[in-house]
Structures are given as structure tokens and as C-alpha cells.
Protein backbone atom coordinates (compact mmCIF):
# COMPACT_ATOMS: atom_id res chain seq x y z
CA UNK A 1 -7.53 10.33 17.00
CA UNK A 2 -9.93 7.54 17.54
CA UNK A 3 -7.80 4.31 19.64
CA UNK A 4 -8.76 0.96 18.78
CA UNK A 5 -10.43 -0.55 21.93
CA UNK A 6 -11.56 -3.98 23.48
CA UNK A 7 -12.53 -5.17 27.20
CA UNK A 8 -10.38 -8.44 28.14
CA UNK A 9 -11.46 -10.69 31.05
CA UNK A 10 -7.95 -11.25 32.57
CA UNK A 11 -6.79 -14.83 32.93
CA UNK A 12 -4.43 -16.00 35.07
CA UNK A 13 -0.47 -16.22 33.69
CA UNK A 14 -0.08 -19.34 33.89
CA UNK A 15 -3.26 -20.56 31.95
CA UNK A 16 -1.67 -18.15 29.14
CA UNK A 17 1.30 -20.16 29.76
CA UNK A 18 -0.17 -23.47 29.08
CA UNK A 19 -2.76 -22.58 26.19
CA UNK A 20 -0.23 -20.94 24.64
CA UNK A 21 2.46 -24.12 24.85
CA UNK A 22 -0.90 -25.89 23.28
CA UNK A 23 0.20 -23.31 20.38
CA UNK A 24 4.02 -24.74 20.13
CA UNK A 25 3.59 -28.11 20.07
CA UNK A 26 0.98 -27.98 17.31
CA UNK A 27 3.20 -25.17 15.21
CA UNK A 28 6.09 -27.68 15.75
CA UNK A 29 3.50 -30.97 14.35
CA UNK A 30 5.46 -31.77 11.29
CA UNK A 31 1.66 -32.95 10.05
CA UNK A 32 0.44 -29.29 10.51
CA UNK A 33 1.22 -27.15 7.53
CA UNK A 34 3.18 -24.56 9.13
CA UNK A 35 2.97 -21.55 5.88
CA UNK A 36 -1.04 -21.70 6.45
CA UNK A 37 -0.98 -20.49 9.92
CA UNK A 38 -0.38 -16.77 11.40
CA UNK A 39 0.20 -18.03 15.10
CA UNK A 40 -0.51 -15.54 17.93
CA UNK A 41 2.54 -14.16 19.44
CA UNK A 42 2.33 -15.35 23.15
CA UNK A 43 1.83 -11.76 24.93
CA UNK A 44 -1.10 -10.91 22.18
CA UNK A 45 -3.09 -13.77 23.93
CA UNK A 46 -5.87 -12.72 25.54
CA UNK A 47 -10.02 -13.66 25.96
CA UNK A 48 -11.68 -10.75 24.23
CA UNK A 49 -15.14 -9.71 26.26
CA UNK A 50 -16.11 -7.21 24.35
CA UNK A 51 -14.93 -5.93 20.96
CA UNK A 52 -15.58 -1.80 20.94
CA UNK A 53 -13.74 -1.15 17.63
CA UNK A 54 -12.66 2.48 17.27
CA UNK A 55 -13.05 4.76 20.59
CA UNK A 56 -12.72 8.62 20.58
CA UNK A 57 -10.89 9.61 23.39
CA UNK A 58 -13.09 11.42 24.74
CA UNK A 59 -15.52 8.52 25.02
CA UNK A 60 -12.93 6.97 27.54
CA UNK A 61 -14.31 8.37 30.51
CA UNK A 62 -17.77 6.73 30.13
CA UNK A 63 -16.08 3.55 28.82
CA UNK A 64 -14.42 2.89 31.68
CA UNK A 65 -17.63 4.10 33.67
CA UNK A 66 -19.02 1.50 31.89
CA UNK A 67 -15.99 -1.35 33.07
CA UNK A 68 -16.46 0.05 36.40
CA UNK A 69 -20.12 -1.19 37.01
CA UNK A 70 -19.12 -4.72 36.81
CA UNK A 71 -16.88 -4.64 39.45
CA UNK A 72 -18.02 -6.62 42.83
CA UNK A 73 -19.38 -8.38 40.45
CA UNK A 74 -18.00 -11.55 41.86
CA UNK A 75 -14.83 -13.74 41.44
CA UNK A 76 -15.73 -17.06 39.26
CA UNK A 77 -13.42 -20.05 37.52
CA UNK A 78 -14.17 -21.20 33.61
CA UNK A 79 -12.93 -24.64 32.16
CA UNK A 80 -10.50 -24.96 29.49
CA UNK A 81 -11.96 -27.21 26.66
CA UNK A 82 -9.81 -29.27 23.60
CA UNK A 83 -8.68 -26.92 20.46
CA UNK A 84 -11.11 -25.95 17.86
CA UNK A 85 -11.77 -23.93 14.99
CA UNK A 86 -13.88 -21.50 13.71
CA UNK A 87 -15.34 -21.53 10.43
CA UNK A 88 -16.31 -25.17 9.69
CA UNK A 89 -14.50 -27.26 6.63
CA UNK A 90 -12.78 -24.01 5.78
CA UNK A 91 -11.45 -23.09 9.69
CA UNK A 92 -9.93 -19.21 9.57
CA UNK A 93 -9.64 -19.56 13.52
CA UNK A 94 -7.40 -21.83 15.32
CA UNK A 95 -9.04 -21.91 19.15
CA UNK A 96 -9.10 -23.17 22.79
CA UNK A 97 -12.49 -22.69 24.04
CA UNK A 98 -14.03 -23.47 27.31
CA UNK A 99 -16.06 -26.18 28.87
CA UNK A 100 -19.89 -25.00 28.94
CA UNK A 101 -20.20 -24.97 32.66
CA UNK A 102 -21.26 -22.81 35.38
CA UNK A 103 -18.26 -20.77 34.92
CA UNK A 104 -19.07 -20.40 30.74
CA UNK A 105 -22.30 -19.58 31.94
CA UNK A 106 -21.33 -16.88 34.68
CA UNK A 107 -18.65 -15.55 31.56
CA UNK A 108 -21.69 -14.81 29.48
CA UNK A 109 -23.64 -13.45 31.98
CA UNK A 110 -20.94 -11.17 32.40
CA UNK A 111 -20.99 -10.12 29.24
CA UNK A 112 -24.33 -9.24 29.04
CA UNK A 113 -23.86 -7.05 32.21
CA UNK A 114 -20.74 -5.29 30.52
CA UNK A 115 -23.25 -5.41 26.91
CA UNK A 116 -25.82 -3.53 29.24
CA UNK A 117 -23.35 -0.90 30.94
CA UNK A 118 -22.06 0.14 27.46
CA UNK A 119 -25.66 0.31 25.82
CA UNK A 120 -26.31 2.98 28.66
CA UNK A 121 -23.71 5.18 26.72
CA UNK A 122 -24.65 4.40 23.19
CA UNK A 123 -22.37 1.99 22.51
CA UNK A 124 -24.44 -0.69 20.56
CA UNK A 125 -24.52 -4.44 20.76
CA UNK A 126 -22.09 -6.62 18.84
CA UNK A 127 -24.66 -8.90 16.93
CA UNK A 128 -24.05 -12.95 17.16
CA UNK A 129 -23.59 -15.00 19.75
CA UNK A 130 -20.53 -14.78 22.35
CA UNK A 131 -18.16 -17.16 22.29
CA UNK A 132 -15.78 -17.24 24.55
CA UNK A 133 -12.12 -18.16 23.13
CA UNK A 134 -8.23 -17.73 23.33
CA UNK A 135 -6.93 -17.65 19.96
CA UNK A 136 -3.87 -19.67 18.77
CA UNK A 137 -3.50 -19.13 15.00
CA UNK A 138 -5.08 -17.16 11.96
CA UNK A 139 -5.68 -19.68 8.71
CA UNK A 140 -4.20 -17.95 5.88
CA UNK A 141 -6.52 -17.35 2.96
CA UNK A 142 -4.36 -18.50 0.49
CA UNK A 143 -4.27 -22.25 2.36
CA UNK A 144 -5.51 -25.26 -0.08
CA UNK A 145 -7.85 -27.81 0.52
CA UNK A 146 -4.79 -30.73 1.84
CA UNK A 147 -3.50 -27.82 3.85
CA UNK A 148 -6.85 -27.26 5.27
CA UNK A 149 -7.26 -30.94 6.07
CA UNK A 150 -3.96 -31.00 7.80
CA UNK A 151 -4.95 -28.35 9.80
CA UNK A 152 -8.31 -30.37 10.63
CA UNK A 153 -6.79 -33.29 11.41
CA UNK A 154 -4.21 -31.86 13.68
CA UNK A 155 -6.48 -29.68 15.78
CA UNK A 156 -8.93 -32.70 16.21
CA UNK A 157 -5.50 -34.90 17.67
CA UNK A 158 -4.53 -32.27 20.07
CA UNK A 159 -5.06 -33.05 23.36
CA UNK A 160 -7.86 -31.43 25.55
CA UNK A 161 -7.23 -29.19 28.04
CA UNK A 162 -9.07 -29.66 31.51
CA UNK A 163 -7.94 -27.10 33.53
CA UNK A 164 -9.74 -24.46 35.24
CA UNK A 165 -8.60 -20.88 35.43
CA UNK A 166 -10.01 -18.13 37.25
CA UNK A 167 -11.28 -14.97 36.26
CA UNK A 168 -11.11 -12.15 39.01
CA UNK A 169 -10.65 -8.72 36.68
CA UNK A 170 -11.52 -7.31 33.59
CA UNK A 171 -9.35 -4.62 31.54
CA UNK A 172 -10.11 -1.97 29.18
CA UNK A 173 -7.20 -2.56 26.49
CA UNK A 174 -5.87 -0.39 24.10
CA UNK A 175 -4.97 -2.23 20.36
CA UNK A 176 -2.63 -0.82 18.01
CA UNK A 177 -2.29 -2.65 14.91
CA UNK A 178 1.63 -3.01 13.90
CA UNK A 179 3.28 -4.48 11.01
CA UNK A 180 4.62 -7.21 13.21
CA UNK A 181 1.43 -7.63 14.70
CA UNK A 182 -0.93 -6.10 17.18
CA UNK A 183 0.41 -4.53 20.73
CA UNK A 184 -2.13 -4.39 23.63
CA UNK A 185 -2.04 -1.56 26.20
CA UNK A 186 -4.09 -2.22 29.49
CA UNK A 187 -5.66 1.22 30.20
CA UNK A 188 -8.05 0.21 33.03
CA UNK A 189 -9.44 -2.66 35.20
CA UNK A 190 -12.67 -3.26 37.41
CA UNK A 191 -11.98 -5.96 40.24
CA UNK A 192 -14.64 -8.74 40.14
């Protein structure tokens, strides 16, 4: 039976920690219509590398080949950035991104090394661009135009986040989708 599969660049705990207290205070904003939002339960947060979708299991072997070619490939720190969204004047993603600076830069890189190693088994590219995020909150469809605003308006007035975190593994994670949301099960890891 085919598993549900994505690679995670590991962040540090206590980055999780304070992205995801980013999370509470603006689910506690009485401006910030709280029905509109599916917030991310704090162990499902995580910075997705690469999405892989449905894996056979007997795939796993060269998937974690795959992991395994980017480690040495070299320790490196990323910049937190202020909360966004995804999707413009109708946002379905609720976001902390990073700062686009040498570490962004070394993220995508990695990426593109990790894109590489998985081509070399047939796994195909993910089209679009990378973008590198920690999600907070899902917009539900049903939210109206005020709530939509509100939820604007409040991301825009959170506070930016400065710090840096660093990045020094990757994991192959397992994803199975629950009713009370999804659960992640780290299956393997490559040391940067």
C-alpha cells in the first residue's frame, strides 16, 4: 500500500516553538475571525523540502538513497521573515516565510540537489517555484469577503520575526492523513 511521503529540512525546536507561539497569539486576536482558520496543530509543523505524494514501499530504498546524497552537504542558518499568505486577496495559506538571504539561497540550492537525486530514480520535478514556508493556518473556503479582510489585516499587524535558525538535517517523513488531522512519522535522515 502506497505511504504518503515528503522530505522535511529539520528545524531546530525551539524555532518551532516560537513560529508556532506566532500561531497563538494571532488565533487568540479577537480581530482575527477565528471559524475561517484550520490552525496547524503545533507537532504537524514542519518546512516541507520536497513534496513526493504517494510512495510504494518498495520505492523506499532508492528514496532514501536519494536523501542520502545530500548529506555532507554542509550545515547552513535561514532567517525567519514577518507572516504572510498565500494566495493574494483571497489568502488559503496562513505563513512564516524566510528572509531571502544567503541561507534562503543555500535552502534552494538544496533543493535542487535533493530535486536532482530523486530525478535519478524517476521521481519527477514538482513544477513552480519553491518557496520555502512553515505553515500556521488553512483559510477555510467557506470564509467571506470581511472575514477575509480580517484575516489580511491581522497577518499584515503581526510582528516580524528576525531570528535565525539553523538547518543541519533533513528527514524522509511518513504522512498519514487522520480525521483529526495529519500525523508525521520520521522514517530517515541525511546529516548536512
Amino acid at each position: 500500500m502506497p505511504m504518503r511521503m515528503f522530505v522535511e529540512a529539520v528545524l531546530e525546536q525551539s524555532t518551532l516553538d516560537e513560529v508556532w507561539s506566532v500561531g497563538l497569539r494571532m488565533a487568540a486576536d479577537p480581530a482575527f475571525p477565528d471559524t475561517s482558520v484550520r490552525w496547524v496543530k503545533r507537532e504537524s509543523l514542519h518546512l516541507t523540502l520536497r513534496f513526493l505524494g504517494e510512495t510504494e514501499p518498495e520505492r523506499l530504498p532508492d528514496v532514501t538513497g536519494a536523501l542520502a546524497e545530500l548529506a555532507g552537504w554542509g550545515r547552513f542558518e535561514v532567517t525567519l521573515a514577518a507572516p504572510g499568505t498565500f494566495g493574494g486577496r483571497r489568502p488559503r495559506v496562513i505563513k512564516i516565510g524566510f528572509a531571502e538571504d544567503d541561507g534562503f539561497h543555500r535552502l534552494r540550492r538544496l533543493r535542487s540537489h535533493l530535486d536532482g537525486a530523486l530525478a535519478e530514480i524517476g521521481v519527477e520535478t514538482e513544477p513552480g517555484t519553491f518557496r520555502p514556508h512553515l505553515t500556521l493556518g488553512r483559510v477555510r473556503r467557506q470564509a467571506t469577503r470581511e472575514e477575509l479582510a480580517a484575516i489580511r489585516a491581522a497577518v499584515a499587524a503581526a510582528p516580524p520575526l528576525h531570528g535565525t535558525t539553523s538547518i543541519e538535517r533533513v528527514a524522509l517523513v511518513e504522512s498519514t492523513l487522520l480525521s483529526e488531522g495529519p500525523r508525521y512519522h520520521r522514517v530517515a535522515f541525511a546529516e548536512l
